[in-house]
Protein backbone atom coordinates (compact mmCIF):
# COMPACT_ATOMS: atom_id res chain seq x y z
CA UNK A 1 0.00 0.00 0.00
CA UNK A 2 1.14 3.64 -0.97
CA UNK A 3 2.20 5.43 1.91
CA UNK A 4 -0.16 8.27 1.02
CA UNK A 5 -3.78 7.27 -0.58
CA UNK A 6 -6.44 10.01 -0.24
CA UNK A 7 -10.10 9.39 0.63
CA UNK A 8 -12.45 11.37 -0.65
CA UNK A 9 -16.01 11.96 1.08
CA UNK A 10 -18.57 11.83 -2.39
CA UNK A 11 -21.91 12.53 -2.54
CA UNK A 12 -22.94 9.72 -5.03
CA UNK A 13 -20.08 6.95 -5.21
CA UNK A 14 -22.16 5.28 -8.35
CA UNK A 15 -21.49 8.76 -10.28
CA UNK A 16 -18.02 8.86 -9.20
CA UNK A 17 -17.46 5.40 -10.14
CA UNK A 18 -18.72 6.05 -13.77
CA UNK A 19 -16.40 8.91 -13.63
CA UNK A 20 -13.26 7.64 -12.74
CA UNK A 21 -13.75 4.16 -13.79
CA UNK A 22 -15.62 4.27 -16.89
CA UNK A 23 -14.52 7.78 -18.16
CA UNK A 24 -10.97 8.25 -16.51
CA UNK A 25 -10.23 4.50 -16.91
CA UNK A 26 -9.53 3.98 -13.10
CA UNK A 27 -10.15 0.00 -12.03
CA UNK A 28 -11.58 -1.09 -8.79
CA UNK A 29 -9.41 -2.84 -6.61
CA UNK A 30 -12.27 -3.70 -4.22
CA UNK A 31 -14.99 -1.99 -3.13
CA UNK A 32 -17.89 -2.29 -0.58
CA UNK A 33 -21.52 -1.09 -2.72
CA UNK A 34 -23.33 -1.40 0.74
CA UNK A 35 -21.06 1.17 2.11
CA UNK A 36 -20.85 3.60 -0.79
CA UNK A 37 -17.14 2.58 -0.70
CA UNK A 38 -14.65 2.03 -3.69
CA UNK A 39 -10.67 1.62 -3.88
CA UNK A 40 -9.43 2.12 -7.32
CA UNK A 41 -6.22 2.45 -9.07
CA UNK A 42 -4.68 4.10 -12.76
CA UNK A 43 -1.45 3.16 -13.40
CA UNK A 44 -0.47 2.93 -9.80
CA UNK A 45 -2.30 5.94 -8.36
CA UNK A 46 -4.90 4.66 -6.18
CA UNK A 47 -7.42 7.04 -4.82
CA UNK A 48 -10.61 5.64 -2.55
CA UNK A 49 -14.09 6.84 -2.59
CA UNK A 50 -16.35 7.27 0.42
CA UNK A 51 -20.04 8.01 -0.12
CA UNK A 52 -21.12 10.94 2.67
CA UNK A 53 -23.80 8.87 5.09
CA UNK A 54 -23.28 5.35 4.43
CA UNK A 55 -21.13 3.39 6.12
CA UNK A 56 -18.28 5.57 8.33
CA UNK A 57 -19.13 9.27 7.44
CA UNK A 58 -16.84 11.76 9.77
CA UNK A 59 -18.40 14.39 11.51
CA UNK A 60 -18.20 17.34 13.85
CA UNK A 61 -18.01 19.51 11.27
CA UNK A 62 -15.47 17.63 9.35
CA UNK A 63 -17.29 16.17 6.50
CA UNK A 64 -17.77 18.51 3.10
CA UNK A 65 -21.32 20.59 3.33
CA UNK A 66 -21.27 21.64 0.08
CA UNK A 67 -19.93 21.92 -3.71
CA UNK A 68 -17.26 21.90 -4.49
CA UNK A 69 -15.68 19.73 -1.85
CA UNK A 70 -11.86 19.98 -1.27
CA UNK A 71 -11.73 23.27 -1.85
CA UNK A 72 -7.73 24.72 -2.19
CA UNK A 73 -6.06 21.05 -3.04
CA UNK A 74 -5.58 19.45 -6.56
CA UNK A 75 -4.55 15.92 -6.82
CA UNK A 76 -1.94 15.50 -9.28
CA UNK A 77 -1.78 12.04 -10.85
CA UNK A 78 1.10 10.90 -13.21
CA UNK A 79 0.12 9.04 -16.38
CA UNK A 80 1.65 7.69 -19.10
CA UNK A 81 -0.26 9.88 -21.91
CA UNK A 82 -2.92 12.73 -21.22
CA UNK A 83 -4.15 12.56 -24.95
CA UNK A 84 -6.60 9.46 -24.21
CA UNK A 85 -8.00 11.28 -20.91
CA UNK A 86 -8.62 14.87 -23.23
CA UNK A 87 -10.65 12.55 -25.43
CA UNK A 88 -12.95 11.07 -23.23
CA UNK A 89 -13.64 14.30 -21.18
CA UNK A 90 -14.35 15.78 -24.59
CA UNK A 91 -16.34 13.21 -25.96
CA UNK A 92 -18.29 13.40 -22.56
CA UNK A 93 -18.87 17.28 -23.20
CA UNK A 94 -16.95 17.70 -19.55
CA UNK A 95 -15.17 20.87 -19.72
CA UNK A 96 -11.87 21.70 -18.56
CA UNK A 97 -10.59 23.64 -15.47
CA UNK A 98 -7.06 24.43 -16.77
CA UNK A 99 -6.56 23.45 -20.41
CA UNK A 100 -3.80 21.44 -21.16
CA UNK A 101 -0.76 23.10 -21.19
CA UNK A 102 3.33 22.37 -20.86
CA UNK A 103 4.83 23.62 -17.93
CA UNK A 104 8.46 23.26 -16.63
CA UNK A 105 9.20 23.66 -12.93
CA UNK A 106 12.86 24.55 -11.17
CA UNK A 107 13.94 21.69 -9.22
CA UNK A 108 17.56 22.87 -8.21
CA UNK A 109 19.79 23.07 -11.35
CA UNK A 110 17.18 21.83 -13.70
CA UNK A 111 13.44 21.96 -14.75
CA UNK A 112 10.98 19.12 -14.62
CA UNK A 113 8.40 19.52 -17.54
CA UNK A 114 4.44 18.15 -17.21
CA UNK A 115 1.85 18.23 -20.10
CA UNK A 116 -1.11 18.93 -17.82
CA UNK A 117 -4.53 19.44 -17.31
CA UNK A 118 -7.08 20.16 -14.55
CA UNK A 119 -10.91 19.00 -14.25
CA UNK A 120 -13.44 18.56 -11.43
CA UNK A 121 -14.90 15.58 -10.77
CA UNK A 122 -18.84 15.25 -9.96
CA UNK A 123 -18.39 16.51 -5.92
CA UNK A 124 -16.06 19.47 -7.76
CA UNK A 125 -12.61 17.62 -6.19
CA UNK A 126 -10.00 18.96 -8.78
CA UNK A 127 -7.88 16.13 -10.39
CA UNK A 128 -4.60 17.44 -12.44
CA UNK A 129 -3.54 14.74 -14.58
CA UNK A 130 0.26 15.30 -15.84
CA UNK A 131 2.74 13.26 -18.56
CA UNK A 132 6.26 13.64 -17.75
CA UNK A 133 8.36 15.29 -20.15
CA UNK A 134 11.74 14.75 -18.60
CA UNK A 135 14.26 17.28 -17.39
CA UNK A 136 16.44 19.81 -18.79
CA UNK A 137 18.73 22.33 -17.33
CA UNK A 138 17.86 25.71 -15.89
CA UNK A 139 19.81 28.35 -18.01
CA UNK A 140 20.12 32.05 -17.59
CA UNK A 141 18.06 34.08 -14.65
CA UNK A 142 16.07 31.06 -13.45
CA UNK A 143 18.80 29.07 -12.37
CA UNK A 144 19.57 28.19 -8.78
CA UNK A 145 21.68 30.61 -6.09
């Protein structure tokens, strides 16, 4: 098990499912329908979902109230290609948060580079889903002190 898998509290696990599953192309591990519980995994990045008042729902103020949940965190999740995922969510008519884009960060002397994208899911839990494009050195003013 992943030392870090995040749980997240949905308001309909059968419309997440079809989501991640049958849009995204996630696969259920295991899952428990009677609970509104699912563990699922894409190319080893394994998220669970947990459907808000069936089986162990946190509370004391804990628990999302209302869309969009997670508010101020994006997942990001690494896959191989983003091309197949930008077809389905088009095909689907499900718009896009951030259009996809190339982006190169500074880690230390070089860059890391992600072809990216952000969309919501159907609670509004924003899911960035990046291709690596390897590493190159940082030249002229953004490179390291």
């Amino acid at each position: 098990m992943p030392a870090l898998v995040p749980e997240l509290a949905v308001s309909d696990c059968a419309a997440s499912l079809r989501f991640y599953r049958d849009l995204l192309g996630f696969s259920v591990r295991y899952a428990r329908p009677e609970e509104g519980f699912a563990y699922l995994e894409r190319e080893g990045a394994e998220l669970m979902l947990d459907q808000i008042g069936l089986g162990r729902t946190f509370d004391g103020g804990h628990g999302p109230e209302a869309r969009p949940f997670g508010r101020g965190v994006n997942l990001q999740i690494a896959v191989s290609a983003v091309a197949p995922l930008l077809q389905a969510l088009e095909g689907a008519g499900i718009a896009l948060l951030l259009p996809l884009e190339e982006r190169w960060y500074r880690r230390g002397a070089e860059e890391v580079g992600n072809r990216q994208f952000i969309v919501a899911d159907p609670d509004g839990y924003l899911l960035r889903f990046a291709e690596d494009l390897g590493a190159r050195p940082v030249t002229g003013d953004r490179a390291a002190p």
